[in-house]
PDB file of N, CA and C in Angstrom:
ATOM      1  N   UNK A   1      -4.597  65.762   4.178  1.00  0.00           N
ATOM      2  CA  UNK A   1      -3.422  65.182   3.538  1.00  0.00           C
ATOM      3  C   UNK A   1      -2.130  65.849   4.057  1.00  0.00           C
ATOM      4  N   UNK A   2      -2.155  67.211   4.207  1.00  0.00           N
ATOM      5  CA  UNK A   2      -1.110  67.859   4.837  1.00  0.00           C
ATOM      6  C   UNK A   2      -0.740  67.371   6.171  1.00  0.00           C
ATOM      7  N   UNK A   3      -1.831  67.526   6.914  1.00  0.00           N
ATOM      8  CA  UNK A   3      -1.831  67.007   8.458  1.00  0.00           C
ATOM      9  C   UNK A   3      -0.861  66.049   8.782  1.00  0.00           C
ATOM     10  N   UNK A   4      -1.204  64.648   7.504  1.00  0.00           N
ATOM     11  CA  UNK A   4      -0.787  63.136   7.746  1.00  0.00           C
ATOM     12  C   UNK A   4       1.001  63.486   7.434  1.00  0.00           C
ATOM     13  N   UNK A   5       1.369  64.600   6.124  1.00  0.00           N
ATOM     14  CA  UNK A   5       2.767  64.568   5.922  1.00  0.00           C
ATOM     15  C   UNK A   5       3.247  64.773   6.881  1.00  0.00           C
ATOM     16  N   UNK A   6       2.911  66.323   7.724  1.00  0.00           N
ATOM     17  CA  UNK A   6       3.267  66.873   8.307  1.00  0.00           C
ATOM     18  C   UNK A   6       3.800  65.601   9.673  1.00  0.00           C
ATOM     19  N   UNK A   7       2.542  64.918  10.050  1.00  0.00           N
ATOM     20  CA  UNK A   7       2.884  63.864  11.297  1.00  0.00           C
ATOM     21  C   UNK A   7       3.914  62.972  10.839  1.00  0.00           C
ATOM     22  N   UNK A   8       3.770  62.479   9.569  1.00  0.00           N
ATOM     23  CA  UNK A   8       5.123  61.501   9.151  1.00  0.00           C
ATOM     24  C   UNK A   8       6.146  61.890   8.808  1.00  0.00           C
ATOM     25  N   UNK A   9       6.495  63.452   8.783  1.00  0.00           N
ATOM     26  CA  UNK A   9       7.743  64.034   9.009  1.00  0.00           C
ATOM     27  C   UNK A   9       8.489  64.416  10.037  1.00  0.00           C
ATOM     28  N   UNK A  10       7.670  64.734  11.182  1.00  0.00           N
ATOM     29  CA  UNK A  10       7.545  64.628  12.658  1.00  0.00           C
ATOM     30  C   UNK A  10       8.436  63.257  12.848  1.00  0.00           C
ATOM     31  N   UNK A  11       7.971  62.526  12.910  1.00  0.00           N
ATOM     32  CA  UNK A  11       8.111  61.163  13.268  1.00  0.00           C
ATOM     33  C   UNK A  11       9.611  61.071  12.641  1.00  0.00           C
ATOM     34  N   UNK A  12      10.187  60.934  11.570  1.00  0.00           N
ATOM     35  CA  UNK A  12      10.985  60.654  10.645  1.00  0.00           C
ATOM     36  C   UNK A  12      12.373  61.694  11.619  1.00  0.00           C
ATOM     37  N   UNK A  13      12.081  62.352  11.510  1.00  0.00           N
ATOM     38  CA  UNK A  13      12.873  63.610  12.387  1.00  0.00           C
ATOM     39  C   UNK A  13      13.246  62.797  13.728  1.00  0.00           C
ATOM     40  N   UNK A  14      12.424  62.540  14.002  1.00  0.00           N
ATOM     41  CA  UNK A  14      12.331  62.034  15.636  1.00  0.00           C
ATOM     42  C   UNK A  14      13.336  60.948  15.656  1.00  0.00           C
ATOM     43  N   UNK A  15      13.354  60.153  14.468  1.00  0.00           N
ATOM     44  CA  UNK A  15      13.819  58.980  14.904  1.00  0.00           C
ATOM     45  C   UNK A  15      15.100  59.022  14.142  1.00  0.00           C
ATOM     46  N   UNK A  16      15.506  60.080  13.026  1.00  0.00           N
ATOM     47  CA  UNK A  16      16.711  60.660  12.701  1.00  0.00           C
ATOM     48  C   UNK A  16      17.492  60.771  14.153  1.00  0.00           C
ATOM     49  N   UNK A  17      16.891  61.677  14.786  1.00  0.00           N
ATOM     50  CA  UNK A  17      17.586  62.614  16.220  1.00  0.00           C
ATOM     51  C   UNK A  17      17.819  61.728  17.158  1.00  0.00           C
ATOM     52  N   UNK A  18      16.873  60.679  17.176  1.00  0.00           N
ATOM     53  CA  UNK A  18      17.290  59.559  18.359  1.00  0.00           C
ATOM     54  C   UNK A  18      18.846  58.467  18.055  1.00  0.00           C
ATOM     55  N   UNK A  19      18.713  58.581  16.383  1.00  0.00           N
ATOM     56  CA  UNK A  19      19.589  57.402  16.484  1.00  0.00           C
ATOM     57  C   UNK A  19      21.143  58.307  16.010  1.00  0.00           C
ATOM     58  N   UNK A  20      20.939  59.503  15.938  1.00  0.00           N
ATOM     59  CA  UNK A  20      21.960  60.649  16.498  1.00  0.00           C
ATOM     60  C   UNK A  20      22.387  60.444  17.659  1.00  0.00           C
ATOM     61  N   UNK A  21      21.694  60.857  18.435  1.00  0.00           N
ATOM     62  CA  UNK A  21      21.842  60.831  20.043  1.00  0.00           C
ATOM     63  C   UNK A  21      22.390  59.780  20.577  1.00  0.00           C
ATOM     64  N   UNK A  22      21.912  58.316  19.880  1.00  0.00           N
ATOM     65  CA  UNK A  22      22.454  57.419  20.382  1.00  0.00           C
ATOM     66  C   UNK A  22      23.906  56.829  19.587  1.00  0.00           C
ATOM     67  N   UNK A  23      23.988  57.576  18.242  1.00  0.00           N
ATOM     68  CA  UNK A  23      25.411  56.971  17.995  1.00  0.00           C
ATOM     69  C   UNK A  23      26.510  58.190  19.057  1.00  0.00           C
ATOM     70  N   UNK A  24      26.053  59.396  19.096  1.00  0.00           N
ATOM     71  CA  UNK A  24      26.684  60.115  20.063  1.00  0.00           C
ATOM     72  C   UNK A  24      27.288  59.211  21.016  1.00  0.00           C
ATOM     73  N   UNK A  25      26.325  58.496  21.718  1.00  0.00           N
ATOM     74  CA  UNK A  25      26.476  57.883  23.381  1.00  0.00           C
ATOM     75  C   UNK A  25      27.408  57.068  22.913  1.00  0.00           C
ATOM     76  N   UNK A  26      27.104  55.994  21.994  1.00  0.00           N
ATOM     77  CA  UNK A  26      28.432  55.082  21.404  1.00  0.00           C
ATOM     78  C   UNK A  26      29.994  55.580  21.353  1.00  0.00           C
ATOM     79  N   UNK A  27      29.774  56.734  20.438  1.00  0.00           N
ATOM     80  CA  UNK A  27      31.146  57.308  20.202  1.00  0.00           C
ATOM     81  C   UNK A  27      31.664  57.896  21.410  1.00  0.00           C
ATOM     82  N   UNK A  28      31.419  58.346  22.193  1.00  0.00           N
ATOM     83  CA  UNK A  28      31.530  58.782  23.243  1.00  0.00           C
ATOM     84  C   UNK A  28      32.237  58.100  24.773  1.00  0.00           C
ATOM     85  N   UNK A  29      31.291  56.878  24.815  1.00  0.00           N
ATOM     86  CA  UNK A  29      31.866  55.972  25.649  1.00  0.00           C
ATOM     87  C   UNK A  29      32.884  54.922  25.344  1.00  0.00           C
ATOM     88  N   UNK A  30      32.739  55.025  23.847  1.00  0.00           N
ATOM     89  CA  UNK A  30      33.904  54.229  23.290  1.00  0.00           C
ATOM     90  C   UNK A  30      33.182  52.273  23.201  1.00  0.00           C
ATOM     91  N   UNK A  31      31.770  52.463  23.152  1.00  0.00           N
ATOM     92  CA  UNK A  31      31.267  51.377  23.580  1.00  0.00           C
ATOM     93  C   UNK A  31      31.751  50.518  22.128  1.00  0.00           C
ATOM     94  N   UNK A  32      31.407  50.773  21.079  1.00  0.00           N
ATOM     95  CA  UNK A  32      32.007  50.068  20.065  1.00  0.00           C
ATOM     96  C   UNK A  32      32.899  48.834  19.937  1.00  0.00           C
ATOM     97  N   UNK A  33      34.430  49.632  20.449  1.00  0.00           N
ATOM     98  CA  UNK A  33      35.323  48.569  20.708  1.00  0.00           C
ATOM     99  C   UNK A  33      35.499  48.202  22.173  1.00  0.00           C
ATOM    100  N   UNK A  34      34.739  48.129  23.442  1.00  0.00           N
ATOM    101  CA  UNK A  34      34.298  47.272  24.516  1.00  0.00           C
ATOM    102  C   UNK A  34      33.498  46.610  24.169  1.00  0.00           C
ATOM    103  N   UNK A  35      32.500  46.300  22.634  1.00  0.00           N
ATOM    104  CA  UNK A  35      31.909  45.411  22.660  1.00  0.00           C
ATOM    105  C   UNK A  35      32.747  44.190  21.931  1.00  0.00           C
ATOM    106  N   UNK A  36      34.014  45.085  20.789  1.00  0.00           N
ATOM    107  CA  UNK A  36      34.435  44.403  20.092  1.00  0.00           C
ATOM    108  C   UNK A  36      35.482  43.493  21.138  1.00  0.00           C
ATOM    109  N   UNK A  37      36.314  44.465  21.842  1.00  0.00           N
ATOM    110  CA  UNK A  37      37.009  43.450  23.251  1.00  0.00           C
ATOM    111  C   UNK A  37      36.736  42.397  24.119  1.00  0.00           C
ATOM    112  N   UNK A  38      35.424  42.453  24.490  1.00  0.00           N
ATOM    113  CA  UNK A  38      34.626  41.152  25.049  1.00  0.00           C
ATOM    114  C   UNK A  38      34.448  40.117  24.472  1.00  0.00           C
ATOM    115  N   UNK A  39      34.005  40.417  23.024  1.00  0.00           N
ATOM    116  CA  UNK A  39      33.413  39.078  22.123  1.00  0.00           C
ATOM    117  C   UNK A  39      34.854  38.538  21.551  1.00  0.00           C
ATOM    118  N   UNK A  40      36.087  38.985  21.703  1.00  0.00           N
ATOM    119  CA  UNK A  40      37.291  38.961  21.270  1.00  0.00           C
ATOM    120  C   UNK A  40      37.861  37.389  21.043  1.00  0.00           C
ATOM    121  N   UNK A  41      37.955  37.147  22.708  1.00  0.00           N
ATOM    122  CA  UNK A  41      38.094  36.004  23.361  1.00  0.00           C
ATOM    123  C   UNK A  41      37.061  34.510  22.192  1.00  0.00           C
ATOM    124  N   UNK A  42      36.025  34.802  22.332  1.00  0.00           N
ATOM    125  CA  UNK A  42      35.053  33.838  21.701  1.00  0.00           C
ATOM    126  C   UNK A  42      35.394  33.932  20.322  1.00  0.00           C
ATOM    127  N   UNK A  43      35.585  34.661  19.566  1.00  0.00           N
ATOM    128  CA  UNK A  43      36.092  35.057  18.178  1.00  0.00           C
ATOM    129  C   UNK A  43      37.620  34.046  17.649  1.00  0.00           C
ATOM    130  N   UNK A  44      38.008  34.486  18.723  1.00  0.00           N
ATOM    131  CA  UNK A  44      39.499  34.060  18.376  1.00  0.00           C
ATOM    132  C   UNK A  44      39.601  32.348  18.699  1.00  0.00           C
ATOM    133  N   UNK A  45      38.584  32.023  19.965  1.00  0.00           N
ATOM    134  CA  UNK A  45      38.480  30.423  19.776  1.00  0.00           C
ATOM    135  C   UNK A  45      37.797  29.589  18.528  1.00  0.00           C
ATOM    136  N   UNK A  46      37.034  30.521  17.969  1.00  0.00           N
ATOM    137  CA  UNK A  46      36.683  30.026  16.895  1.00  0.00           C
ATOM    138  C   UNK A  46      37.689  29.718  15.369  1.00  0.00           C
ATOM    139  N   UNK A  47      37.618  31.144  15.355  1.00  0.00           N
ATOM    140  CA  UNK A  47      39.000  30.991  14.354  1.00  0.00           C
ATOM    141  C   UNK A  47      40.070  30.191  14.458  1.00  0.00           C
ATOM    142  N   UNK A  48      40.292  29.964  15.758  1.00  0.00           N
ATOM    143  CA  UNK A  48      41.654  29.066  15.824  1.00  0.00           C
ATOM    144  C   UNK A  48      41.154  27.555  15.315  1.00  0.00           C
ATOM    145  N   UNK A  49      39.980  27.137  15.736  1.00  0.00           N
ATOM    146  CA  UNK A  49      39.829  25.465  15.670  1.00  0.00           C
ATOM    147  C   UNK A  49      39.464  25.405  13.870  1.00  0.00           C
ATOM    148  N   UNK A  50      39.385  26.436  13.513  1.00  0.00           N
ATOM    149  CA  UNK A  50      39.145  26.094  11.543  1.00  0.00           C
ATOM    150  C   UNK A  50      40.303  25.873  11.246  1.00  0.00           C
ATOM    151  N   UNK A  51      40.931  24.802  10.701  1.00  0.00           N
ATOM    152  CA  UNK A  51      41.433  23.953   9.993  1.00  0.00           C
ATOM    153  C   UNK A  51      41.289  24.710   8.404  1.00  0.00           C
ATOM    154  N   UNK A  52      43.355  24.642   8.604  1.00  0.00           N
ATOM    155  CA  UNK A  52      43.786  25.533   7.112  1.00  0.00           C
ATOM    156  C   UNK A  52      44.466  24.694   6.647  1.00  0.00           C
ATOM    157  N   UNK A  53      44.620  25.297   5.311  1.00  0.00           N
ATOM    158  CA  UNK A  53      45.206  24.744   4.005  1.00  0.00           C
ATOM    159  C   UNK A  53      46.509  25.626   3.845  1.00  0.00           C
ATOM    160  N   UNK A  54      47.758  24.732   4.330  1.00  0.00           N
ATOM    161  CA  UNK A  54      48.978  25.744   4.277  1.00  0.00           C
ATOM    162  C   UNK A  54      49.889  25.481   2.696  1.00  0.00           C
ATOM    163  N   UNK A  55      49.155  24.731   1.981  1.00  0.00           N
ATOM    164  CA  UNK A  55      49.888  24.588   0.339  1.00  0.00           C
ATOM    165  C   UNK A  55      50.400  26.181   0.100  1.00  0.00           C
ATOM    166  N   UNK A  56      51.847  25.998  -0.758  1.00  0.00           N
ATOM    167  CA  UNK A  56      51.640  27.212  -1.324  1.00  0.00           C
ATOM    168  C   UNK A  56      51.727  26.966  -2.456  1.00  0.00           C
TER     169      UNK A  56
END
């Protein structure tokens, strides 16, 4: 029973540290907002063709 905690704490750790590591790489390269800059373009054509309600 110990054995099995012990391996599923292992594991748990592991995948804590990985998705560390990888928000690291994010923050780092600044990938965040280069993803938000790319999809920008497509975003903003969308928004534009919705049809508003200018009552005030």
């Amino acid at each position: 029973m110990l054995h099995v905690l012990l391996k599923v704490l292992l594991i748990i750790a592991i995948v804590i540290l990985c998705l560390f590591i990888l928000s690291m790489v994010v923050y780092f390269f600044n990938l965040d907002m280069k993803l938000t800059s790319a999809l920008q373009p497509l975003l903003a054509k969308h928004y534009d063709k919705i049809k508003r309600d200018r009552k005030i």
